[in-house]
PDB file of N, CA and C in Angstrom:
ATOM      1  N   UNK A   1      98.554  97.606 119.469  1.00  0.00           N
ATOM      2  CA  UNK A   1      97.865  96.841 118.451  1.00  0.00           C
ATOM      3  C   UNK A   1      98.851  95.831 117.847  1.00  0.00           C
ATOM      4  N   UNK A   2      98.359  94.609 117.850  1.00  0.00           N
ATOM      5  CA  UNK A   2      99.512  93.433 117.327  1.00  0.00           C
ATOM      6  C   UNK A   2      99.408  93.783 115.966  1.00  0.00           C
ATOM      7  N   UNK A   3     101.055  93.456 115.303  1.00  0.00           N
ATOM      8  CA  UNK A   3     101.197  93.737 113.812  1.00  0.00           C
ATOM      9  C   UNK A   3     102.181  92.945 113.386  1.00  0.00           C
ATOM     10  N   UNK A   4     101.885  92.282 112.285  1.00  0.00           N
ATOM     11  CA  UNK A   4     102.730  91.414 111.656  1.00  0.00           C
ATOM     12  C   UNK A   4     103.196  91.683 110.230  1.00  0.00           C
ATOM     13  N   UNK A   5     104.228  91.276 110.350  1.00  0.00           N
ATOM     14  CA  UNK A   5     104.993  91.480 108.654  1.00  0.00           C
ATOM     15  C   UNK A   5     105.597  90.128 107.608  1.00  0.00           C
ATOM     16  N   UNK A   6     104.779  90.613 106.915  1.00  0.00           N
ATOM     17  CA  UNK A   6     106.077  89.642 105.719  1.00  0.00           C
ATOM     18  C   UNK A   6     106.542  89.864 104.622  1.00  0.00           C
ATOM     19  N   UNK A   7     107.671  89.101 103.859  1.00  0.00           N
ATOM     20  CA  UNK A   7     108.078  89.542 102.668  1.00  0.00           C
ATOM     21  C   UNK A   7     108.074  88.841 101.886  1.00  0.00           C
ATOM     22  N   UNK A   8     107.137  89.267 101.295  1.00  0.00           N
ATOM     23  CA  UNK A   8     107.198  87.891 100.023  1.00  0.00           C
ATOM     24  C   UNK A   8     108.343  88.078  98.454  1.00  0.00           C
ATOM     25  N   UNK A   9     108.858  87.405  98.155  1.00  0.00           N
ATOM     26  CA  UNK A   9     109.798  87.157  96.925  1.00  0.00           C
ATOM     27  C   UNK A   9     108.971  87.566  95.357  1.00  0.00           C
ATOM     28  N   UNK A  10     108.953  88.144  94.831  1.00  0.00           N
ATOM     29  CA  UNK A  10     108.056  88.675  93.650  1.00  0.00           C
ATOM     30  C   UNK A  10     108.760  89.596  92.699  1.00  0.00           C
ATOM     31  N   UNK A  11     108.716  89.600  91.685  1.00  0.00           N
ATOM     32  CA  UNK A  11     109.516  90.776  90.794  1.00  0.00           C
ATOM     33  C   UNK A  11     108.226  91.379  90.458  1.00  0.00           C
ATOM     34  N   UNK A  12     107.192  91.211  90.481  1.00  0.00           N
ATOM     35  CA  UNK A  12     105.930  91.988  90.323  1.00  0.00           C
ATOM     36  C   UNK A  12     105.413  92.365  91.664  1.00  0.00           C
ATOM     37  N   UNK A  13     105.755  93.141  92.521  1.00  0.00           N
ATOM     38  CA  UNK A  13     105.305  93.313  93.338  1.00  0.00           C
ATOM     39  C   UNK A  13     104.245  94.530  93.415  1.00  0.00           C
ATOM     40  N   UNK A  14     105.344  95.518  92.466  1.00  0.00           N
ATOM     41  CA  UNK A  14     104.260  96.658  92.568  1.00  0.00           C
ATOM     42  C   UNK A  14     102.880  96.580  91.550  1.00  0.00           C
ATOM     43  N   UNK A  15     102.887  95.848  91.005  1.00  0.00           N
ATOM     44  CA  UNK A  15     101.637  95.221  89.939  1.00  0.00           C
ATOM     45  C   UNK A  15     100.368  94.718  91.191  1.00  0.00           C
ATOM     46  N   UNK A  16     101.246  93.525  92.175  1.00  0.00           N
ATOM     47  CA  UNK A  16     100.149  93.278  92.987  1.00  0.00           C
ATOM     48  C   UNK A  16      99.731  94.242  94.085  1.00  0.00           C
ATOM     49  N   UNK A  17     100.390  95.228  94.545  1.00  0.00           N
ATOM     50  CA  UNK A  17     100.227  95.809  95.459  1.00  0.00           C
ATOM     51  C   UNK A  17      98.777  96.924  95.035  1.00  0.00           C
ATOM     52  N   UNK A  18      99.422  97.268  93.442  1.00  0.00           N
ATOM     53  CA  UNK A  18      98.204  98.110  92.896  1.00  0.00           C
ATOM     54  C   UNK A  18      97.045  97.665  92.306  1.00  0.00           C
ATOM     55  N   UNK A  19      97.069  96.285  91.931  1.00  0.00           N
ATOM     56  CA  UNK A  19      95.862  95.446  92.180  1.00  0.00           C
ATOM     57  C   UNK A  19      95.075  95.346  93.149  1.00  0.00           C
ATOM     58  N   UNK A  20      95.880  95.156  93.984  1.00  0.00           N
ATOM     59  CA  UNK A  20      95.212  94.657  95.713  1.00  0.00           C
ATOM     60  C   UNK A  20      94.249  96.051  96.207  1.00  0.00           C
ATOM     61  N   UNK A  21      94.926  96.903  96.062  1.00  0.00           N
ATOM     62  CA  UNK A  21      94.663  98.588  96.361  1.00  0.00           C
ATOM     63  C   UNK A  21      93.390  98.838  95.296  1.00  0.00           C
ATOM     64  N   UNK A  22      93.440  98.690  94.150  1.00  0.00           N
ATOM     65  CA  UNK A  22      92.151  98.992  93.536  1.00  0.00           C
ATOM     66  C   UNK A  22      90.982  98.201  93.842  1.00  0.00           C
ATOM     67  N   UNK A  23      91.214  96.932  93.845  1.00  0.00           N
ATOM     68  CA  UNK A  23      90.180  96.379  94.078  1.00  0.00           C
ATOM     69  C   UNK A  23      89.569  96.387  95.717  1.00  0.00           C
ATOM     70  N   UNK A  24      90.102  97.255  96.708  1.00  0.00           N
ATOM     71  CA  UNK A  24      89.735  97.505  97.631  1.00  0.00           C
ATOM     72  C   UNK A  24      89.345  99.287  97.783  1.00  0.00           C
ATOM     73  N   UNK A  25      89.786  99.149  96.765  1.00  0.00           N
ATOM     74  CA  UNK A  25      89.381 101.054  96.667  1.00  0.00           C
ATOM     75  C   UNK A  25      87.977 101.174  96.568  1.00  0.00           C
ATOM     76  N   UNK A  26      87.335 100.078  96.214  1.00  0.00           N
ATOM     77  CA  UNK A  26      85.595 100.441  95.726  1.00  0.00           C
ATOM     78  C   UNK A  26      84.888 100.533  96.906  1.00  0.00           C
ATOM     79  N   UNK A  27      85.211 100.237  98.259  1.00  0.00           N
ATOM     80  CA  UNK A  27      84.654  99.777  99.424  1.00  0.00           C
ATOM     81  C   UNK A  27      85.722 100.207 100.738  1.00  0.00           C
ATOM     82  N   UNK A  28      87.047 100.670 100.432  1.00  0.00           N
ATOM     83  CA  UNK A  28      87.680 101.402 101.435  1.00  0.00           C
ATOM     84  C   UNK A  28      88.089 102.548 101.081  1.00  0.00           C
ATOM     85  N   UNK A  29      88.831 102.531 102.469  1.00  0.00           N
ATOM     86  CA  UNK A  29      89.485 104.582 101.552  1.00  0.00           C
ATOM     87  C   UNK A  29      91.036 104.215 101.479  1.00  0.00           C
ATOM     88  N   UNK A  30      91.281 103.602 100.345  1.00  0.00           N
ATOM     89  CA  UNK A  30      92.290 103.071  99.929  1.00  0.00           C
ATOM     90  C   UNK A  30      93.306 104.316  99.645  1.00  0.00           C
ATOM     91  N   UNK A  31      94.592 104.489 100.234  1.00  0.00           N
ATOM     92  CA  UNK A  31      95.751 105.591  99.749  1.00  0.00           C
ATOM     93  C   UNK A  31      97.158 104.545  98.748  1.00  0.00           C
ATOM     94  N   UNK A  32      97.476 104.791  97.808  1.00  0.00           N
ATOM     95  CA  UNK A  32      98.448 103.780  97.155  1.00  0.00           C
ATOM     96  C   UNK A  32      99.154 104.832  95.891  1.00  0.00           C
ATOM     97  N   UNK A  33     100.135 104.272  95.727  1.00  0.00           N
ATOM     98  CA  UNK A  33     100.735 104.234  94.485  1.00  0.00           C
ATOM     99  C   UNK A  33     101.839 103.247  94.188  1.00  0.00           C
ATOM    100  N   UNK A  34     102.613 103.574  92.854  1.00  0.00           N
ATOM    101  CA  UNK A  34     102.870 102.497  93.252  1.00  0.00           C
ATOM    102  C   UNK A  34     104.225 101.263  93.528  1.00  0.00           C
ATOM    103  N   UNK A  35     104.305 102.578  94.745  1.00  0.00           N
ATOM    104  CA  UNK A  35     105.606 101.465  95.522  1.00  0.00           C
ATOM    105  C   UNK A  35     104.726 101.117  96.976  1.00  0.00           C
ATOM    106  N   UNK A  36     104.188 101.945  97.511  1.00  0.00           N
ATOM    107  CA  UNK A  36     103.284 102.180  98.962  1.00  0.00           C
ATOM    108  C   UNK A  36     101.606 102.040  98.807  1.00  0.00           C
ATOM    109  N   UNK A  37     101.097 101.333  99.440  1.00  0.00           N
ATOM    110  CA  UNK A  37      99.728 101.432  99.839  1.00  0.00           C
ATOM    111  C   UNK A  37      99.323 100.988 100.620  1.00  0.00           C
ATOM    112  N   UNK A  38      98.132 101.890 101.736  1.00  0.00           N
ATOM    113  CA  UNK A  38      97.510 101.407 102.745  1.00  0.00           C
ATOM    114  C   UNK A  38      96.064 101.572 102.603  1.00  0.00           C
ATOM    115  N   UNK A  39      95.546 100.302 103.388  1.00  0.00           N
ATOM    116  CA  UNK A  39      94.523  99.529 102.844  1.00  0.00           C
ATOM    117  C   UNK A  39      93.594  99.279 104.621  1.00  0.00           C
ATOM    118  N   UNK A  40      92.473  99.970 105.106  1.00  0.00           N
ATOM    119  CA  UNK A  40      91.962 100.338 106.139  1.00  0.00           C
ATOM    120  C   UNK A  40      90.529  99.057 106.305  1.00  0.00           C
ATOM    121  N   UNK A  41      91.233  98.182 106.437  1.00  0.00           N
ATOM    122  CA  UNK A  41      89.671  96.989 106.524  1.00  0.00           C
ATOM    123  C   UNK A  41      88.950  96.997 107.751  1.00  0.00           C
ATOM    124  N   UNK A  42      88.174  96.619 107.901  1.00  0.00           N
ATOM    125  CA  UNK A  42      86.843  96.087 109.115  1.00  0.00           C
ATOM    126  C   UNK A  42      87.996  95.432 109.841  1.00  0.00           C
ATOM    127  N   UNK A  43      88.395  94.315 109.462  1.00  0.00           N
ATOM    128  CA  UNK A  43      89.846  93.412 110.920  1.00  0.00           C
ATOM    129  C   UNK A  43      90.824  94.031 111.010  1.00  0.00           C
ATOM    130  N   UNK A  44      91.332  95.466 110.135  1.00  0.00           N
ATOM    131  CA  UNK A  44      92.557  96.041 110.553  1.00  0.00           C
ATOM    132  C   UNK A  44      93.165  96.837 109.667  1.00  0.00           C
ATOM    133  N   UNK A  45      94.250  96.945 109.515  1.00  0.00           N
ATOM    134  CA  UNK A  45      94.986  98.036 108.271  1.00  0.00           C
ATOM    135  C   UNK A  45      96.154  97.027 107.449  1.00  0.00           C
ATOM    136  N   UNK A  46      95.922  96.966 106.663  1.00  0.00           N
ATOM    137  CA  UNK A  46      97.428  96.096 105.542  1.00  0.00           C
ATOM    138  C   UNK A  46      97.977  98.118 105.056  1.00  0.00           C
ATOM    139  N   UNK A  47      99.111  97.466 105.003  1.00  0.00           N
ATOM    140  CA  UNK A  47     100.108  98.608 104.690  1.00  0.00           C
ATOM    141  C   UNK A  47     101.144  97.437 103.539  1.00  0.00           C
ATOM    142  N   UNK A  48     101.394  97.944 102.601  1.00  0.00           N
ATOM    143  CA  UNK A  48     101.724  97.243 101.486  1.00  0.00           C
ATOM    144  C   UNK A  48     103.336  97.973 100.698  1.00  0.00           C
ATOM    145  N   UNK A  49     104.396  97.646 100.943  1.00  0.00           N
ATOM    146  CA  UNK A  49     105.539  98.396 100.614  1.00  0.00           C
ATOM    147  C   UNK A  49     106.320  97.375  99.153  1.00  0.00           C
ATOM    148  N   UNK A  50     106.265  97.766  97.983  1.00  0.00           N
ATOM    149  CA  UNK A  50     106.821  97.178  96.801  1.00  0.00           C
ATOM    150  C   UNK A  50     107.967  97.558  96.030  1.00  0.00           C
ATOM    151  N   UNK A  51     109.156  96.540  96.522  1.00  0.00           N
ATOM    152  CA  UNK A  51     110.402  97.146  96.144  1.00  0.00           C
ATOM    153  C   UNK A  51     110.545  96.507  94.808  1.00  0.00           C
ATOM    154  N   UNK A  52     112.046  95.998  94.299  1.00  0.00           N
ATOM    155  CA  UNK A  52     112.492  95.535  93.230  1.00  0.00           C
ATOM    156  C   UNK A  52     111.956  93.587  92.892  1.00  0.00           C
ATOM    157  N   UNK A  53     112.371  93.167  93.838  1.00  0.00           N
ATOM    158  CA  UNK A  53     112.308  91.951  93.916  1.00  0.00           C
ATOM    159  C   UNK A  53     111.309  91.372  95.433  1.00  0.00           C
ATOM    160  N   UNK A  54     110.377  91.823  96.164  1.00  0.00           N
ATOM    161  CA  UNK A  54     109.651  91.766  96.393  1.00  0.00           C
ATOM    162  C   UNK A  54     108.436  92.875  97.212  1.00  0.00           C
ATOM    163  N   UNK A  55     107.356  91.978  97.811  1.00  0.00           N
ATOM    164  CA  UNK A  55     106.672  92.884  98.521  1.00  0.00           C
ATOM    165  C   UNK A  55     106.438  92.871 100.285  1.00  0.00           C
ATOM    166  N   UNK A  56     106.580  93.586 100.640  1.00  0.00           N
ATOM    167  CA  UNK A  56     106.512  93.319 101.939  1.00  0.00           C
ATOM    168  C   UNK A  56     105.197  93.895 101.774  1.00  0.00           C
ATOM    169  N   UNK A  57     104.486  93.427 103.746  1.00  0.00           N
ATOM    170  CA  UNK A  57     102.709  93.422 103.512  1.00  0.00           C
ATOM    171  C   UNK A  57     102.877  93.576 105.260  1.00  0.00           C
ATOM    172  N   UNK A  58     102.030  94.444 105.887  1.00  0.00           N
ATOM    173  CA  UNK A  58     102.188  94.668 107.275  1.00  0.00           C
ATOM    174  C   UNK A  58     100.915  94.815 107.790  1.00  0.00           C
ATOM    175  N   UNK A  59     100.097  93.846 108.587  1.00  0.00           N
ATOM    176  CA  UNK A  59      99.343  93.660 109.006  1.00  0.00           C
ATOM    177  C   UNK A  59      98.949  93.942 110.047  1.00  0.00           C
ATOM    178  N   UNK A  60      98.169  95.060 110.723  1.00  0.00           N
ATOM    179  CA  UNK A  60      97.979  95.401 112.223  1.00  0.00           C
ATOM    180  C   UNK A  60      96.489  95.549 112.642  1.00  0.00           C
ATOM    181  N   UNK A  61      96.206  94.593 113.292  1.00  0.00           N
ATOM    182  CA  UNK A  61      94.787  94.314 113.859  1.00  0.00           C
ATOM    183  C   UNK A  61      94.687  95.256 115.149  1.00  0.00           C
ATOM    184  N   UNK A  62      93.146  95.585 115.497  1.00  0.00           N
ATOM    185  CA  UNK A  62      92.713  96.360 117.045  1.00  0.00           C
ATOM    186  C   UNK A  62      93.298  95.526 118.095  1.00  0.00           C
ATOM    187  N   UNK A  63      93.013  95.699 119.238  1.00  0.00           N
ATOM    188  CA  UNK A  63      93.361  94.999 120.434  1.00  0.00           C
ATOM    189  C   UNK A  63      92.281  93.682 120.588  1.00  0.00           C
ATOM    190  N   UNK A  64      92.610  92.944 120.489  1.00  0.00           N
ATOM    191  CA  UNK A  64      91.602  91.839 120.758  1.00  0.00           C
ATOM    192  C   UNK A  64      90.750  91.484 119.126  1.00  0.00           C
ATOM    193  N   UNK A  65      91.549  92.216 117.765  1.00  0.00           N
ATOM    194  CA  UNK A  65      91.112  91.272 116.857  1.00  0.00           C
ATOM    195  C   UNK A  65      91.302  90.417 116.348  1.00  0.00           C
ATOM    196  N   UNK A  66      91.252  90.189 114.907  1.00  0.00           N
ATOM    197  CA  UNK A  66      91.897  88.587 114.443  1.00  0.00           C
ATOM    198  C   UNK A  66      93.117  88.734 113.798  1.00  0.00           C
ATOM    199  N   UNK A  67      94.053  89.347 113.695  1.00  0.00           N
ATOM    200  CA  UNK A  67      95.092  89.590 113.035  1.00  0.00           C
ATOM    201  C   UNK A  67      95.244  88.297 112.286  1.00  0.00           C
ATOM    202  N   UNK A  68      95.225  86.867 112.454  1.00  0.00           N
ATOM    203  CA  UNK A  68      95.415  85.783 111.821  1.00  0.00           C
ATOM    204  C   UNK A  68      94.089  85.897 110.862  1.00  0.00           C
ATOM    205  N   UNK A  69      93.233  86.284 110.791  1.00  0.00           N
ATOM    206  CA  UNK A  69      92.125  86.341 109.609  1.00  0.00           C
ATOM    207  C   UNK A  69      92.613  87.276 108.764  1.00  0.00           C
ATOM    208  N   UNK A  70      92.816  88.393 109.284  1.00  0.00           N
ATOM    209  CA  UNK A  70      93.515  89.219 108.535  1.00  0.00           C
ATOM    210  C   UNK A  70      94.720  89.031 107.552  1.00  0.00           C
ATOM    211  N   UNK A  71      95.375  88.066 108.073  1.00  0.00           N
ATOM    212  CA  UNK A  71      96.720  88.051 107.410  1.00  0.00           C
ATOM    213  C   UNK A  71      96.071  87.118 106.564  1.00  0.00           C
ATOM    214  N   UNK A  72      95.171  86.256 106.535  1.00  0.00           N
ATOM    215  CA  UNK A  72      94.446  85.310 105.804  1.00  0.00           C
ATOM    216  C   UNK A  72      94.033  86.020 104.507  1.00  0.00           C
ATOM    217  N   UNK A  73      93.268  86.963 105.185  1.00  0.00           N
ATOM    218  CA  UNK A  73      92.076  87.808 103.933  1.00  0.00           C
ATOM    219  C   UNK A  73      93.347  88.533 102.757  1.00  0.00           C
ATOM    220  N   UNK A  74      94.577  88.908 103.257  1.00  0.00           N
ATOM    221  CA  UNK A  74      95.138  89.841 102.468  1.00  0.00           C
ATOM    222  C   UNK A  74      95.987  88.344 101.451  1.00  0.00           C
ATOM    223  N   UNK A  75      96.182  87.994 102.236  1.00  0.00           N
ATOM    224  CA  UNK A  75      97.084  86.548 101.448  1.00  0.00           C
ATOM    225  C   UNK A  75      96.662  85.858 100.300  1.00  0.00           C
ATOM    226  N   UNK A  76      94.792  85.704 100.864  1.00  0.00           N
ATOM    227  CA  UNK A  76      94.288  85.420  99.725  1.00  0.00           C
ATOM    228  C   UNK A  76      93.982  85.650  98.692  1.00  0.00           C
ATOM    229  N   UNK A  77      93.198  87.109  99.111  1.00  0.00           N
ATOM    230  CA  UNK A  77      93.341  88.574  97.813  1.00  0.00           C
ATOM    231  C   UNK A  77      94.670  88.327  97.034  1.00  0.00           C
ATOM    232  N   UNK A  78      95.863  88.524  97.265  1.00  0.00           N
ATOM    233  CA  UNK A  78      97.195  88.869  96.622  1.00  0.00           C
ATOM    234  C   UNK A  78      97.361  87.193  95.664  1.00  0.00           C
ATOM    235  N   UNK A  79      96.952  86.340  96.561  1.00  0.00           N
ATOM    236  CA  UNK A  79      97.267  84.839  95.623  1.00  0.00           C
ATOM    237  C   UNK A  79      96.552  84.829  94.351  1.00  0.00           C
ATOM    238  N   UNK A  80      95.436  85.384  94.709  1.00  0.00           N
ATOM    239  CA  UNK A  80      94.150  85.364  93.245  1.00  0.00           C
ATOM    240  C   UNK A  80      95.107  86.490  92.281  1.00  0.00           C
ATOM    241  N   UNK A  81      95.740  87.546  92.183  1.00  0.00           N
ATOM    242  CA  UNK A  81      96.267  88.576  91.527  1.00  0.00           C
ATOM    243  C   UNK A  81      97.770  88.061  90.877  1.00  0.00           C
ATOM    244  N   UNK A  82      98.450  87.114  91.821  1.00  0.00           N
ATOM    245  CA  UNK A  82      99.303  86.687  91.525  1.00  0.00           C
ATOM    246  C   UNK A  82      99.385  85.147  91.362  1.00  0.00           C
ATOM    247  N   UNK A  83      98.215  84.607  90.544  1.00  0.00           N
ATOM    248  CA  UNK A  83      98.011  83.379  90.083  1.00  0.00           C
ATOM    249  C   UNK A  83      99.382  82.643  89.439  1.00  0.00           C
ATOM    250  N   UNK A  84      99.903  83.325  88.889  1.00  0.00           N
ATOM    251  CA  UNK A  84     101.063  82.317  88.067  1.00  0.00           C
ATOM    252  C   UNK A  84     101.762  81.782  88.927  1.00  0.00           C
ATOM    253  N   UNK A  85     102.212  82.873  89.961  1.00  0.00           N
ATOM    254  CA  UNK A  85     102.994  82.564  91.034  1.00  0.00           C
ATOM    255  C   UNK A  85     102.462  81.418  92.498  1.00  0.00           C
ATOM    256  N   UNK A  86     100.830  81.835  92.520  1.00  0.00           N
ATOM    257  CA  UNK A  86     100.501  81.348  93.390  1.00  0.00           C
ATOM    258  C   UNK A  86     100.437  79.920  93.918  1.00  0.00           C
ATOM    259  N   UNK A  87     100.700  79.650  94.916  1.00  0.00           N
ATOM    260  CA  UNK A  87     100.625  80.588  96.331  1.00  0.00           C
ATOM    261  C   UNK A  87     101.830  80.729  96.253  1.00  0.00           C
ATOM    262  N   UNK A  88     101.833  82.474  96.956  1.00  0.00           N
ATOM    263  CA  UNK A  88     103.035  83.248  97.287  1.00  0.00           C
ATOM    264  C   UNK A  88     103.417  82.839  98.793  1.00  0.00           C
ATOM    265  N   UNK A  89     104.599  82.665  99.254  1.00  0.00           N
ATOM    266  CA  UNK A  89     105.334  82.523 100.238  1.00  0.00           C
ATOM    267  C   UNK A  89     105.137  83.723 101.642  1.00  0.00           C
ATOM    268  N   UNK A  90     104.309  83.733 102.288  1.00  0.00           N
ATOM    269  CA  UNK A  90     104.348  84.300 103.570  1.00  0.00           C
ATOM    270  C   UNK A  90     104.862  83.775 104.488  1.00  0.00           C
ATOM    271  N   UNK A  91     105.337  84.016 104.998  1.00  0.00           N
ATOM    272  CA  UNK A  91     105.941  84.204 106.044  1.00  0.00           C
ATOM    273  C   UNK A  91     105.830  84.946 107.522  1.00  0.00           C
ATOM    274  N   UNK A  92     105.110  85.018 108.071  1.00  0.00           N
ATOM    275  CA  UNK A  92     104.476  85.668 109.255  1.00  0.00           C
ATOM    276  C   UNK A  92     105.591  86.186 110.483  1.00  0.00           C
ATOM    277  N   UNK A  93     105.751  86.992 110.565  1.00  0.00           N
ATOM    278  CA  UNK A  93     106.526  87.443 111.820  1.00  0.00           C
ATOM    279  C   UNK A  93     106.020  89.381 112.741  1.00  0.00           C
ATOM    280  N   UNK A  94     105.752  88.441 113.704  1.00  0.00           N
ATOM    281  CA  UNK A  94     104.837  89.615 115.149  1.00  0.00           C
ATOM    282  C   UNK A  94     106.293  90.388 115.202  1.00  0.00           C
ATOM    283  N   UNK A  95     105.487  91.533 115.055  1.00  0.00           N
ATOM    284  CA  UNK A  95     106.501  93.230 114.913  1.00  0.00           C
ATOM    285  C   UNK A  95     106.110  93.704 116.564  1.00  0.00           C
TER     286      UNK A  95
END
């Protein structure tokens, strides 16, 4: 399954990560707290890791899905949460 990672630069990371996670909790079976959370969508799984100074975000689509929508859908979610900042810096790199 193709999977991509990035790290974005944030001193709030774990703020967005547990944003991102609740507001997907109403409609997935969201697991999080809050340094770690994984996040089980229709295009794939975001796995969400929140250290000091930023967040890394790991994106892994089925065989033959959209992993680039995916990395879209989570990017966008996290930009709306992290408005002051936004847009946050991704960076895309195939794991």
């Amino acid at each position: 399954m193709p999977t991509s990672t990035a790290t974005v630069p944030t001193e709030r990371a774990s703020r967005y990560l547990q944003q991102l996670c609740k507001h997907w909790s109403h409609k997935f079976a969201v697991t999080f707290d809050e340094s770690h959370g994984e996040i089980p969508l229709p295009l794939g799984t975001a796995v969400l890791d929140a250290g000091a100074d930023a967040l890394t975000v790991a994106c892994t689509a089925p065989e033959g899905g959209d992993l680039a929508r995916l990395q879209q859908v989570v990017a966008d979610h996290l930009d709306r949460f992290a408005f002051r900042e936004a847009p946050l810096p991704f960076d895309w790199k195939l794991a």
